[in-house]
C-alpha atoms as a PDB file:
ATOM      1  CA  UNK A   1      16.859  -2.105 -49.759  1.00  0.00           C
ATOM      2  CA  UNK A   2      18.490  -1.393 -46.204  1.00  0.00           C
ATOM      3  CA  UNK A   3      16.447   2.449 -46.424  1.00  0.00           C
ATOM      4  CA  UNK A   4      13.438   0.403 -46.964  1.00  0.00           C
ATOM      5  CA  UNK A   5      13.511  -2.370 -44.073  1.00  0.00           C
ATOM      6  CA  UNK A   6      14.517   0.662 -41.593  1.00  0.00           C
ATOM      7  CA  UNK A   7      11.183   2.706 -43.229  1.00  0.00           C
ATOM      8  CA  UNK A   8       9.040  -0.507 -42.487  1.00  0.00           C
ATOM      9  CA  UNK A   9      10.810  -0.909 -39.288  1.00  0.00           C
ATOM     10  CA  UNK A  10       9.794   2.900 -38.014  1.00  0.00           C
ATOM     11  CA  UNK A  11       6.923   2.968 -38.673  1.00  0.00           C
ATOM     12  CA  UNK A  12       5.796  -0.544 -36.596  1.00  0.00           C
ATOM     13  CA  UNK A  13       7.853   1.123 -34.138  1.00  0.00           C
ATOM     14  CA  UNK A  14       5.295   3.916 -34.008  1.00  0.00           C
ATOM     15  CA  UNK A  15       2.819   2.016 -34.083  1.00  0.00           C
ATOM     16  CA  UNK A  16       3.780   0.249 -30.602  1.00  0.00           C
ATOM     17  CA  UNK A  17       4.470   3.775 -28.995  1.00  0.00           C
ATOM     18  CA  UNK A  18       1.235   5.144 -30.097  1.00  0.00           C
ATOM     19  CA  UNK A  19      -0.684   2.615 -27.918  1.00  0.00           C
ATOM     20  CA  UNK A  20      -2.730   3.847 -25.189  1.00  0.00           C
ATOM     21  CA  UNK A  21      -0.788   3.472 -21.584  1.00  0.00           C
ATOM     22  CA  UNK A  22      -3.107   4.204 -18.840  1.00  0.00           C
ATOM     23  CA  UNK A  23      -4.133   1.917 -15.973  1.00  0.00           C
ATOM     24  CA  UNK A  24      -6.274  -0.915 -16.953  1.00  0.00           C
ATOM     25  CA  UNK A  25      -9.500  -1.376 -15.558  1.00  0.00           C
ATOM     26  CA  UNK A  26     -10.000  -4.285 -13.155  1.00  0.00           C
ATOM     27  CA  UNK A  27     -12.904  -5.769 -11.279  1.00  0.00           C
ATOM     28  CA  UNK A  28     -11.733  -7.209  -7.747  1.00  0.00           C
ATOM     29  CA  UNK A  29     -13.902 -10.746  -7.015  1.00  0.00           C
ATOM     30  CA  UNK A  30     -13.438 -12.672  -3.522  1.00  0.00           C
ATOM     31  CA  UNK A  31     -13.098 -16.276  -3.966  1.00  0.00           C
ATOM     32  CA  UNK A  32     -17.282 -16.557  -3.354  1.00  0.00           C
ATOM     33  CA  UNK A  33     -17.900 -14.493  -6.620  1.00  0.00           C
ATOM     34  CA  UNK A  34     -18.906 -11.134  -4.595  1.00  0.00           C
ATOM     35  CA  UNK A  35     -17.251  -8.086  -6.510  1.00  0.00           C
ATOM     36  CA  UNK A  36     -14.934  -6.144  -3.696  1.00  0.00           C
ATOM     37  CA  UNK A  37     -13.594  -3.581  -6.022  1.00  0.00           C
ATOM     38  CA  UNK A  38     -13.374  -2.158  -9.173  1.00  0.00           C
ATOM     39  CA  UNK A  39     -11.208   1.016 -10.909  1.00  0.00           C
ATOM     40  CA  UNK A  40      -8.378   1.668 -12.566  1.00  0.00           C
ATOM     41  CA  UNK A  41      -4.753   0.474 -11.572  1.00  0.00           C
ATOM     42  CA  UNK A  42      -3.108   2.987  -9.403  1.00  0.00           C
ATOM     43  CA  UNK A  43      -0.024   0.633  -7.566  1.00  0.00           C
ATOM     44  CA  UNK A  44       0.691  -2.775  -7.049  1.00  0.00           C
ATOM     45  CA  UNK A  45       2.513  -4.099  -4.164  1.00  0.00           C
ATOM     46  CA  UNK A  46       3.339  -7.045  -2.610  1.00  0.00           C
ATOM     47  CA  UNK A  47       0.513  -7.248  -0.256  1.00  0.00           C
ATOM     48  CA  UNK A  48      -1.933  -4.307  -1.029  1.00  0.00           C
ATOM     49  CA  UNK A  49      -3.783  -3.816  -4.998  1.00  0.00           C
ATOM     50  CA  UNK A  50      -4.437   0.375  -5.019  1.00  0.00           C
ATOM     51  CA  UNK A  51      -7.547   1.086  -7.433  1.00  0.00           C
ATOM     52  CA  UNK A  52      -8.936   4.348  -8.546  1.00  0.00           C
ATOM     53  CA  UNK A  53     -12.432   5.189  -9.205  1.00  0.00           C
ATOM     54  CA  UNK A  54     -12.901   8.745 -10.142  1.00  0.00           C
ATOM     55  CA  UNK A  55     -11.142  10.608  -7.295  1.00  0.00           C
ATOM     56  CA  UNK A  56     -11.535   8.069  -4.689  1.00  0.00           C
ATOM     57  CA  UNK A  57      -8.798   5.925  -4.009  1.00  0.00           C
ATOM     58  CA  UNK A  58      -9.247   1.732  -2.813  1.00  0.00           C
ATOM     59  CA  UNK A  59      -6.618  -0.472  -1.061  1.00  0.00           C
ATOM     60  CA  UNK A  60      -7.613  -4.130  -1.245  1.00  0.00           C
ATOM     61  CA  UNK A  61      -5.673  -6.372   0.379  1.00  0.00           C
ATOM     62  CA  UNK A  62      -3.956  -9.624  -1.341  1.00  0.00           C
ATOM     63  CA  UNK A  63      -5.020 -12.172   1.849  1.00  0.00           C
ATOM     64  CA  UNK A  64      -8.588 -10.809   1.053  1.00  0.00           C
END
């Protein structure tokens, strides 16, 4: 019984590894509705949100 809860247990455990892990893709709105960005999660900071788009790299600010 024990051999056959740790079996089950693996394999849900591969399951949650197996899961894609890169950047998410965000769209960046100002508080009028205007899109100011858009890419994939490169670094978040305290003040500054770093997307990438392609090969081209965009800080947007958090007071923005």
């Amino acid at each position: 019984m024990k051999a056959l809860i740790f079996t089950i247990s693996l394999f849900c455990c591969f399951g949650i590894c197996g899961q894609d892990n890169e950047s998410m893709f965000l769209r960046v709105f100002d508080l009028e509705g205007n899109k100011i960005a858009k890419g994939k999660i490169h670094a978040i900071s305290d003040t500054v949100l770093t997307l990438k788009l392609r090969q081209i790299f965009r800080e947007v600010d958090a007071k923005t």
